[in-house]
Protein backbone atom coordinates (compact mmCIF):
# COMPACT_ATOMS: atom_id res chain seq x y z
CA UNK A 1 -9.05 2.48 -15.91
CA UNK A 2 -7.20 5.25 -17.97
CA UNK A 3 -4.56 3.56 -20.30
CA UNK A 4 -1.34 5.79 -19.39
CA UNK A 5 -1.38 7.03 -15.85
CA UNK A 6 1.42 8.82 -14.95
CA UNK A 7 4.16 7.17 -12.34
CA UNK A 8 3.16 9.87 -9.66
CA UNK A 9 -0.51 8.89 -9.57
CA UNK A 10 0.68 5.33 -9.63
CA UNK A 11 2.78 6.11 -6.28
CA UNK A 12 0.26 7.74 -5.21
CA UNK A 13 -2.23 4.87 -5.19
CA UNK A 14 -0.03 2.35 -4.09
CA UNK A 15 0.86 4.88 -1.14
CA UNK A 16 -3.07 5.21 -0.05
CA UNK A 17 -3.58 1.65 -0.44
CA UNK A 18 -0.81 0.86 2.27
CA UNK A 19 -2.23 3.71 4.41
CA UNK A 20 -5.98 2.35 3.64
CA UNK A 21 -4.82 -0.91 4.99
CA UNK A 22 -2.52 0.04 7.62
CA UNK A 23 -5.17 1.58 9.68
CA UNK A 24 -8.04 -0.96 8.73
CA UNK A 25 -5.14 -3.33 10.91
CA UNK A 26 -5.51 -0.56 13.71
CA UNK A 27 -1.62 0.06 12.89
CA UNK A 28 0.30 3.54 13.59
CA UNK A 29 2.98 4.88 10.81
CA UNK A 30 5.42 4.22 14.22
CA UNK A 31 4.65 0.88 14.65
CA UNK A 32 5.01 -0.37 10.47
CA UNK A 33 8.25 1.91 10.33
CA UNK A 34 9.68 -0.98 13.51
CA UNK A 35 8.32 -3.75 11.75
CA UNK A 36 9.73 -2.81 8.40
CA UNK A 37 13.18 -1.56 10.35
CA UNK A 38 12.75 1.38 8.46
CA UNK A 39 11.81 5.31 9.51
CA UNK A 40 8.61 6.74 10.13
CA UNK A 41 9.66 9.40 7.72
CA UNK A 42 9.98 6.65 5.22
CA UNK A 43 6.27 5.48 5.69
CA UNK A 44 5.41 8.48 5.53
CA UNK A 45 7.03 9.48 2.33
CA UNK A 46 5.21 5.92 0.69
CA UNK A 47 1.99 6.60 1.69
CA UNK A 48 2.00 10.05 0.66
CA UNK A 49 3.08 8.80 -2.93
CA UNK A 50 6.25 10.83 -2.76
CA UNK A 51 8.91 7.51 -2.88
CA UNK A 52 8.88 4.15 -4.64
CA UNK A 53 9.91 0.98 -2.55
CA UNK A 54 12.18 -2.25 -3.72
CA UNK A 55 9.97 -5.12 -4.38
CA UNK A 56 11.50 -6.54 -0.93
CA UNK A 57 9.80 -4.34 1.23
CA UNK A 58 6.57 -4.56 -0.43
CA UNK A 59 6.57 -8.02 0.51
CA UNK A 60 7.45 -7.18 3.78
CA UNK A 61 4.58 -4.64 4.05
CA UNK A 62 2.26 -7.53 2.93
CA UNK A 63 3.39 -9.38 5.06
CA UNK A 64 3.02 -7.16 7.88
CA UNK A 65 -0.29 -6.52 7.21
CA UNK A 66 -1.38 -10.09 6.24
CA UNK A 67 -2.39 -9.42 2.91
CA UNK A 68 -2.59 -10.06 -0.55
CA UNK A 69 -0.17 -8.47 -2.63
CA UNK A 70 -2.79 -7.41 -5.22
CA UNK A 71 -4.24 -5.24 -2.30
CA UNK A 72 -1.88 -2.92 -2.36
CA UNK A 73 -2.25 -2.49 -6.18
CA UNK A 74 -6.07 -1.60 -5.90
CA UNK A 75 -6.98 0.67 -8.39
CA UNK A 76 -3.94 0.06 -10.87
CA UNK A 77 -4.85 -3.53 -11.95
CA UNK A 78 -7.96 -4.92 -14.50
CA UNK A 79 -9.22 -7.50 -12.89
CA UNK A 80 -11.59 -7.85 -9.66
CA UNK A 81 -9.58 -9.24 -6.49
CA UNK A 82 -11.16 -11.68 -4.35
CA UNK A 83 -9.40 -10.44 -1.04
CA UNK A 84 -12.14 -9.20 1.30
CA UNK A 85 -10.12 -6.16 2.83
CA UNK A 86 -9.87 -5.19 -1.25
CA UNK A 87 -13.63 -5.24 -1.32
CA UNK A 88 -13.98 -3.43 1.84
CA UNK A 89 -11.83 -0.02 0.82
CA UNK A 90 -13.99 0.14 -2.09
CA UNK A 91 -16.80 0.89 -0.03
């Protein structure tokens, strides 16, 4: 991994990560947007890497998709994750 990486790339990671695992859980953007009692607009604006998100809802979004919090930071983080869905989007 690079040692700067610039905060849109970051958001942009994070935001494929969530989509990654959102439709390995057979999930629609419509149906995380009502369990996270926010809009499908905003979903869509985190996956595309085009808005942050508090802390709170990226617990809620692990939670949601009954994961591991590290999943979601695939790609940003130095050390190997022992979560099989994070194995499985490396494939």
């Amino acid at each position: 991994m690079k040692e700067t990486i610039e905060k849109n790339e970051i958001l942009q990671i994070i935001g494929n990560n969530i989509k990654t695992l959102r439709l390995s859980k057979g999930m629609t953007q419509e149906q995380m947007a009502e369990k996270l009692d926010h809009s499908v607009n905003f979903v869509s604006l985190i996956e595309l890497g085009k808005s942050g998100m508090s802390v709170t809802t990226i617990l809620d979004i692990c939670n949601i998709l009954d994961i591991d919090v590290n999943c979601i930071f695939k790609g940003l983080l130095d050390y190997k994750m022992k979560n099989k869905i994070c194995r499985k989007m490396a494939k």
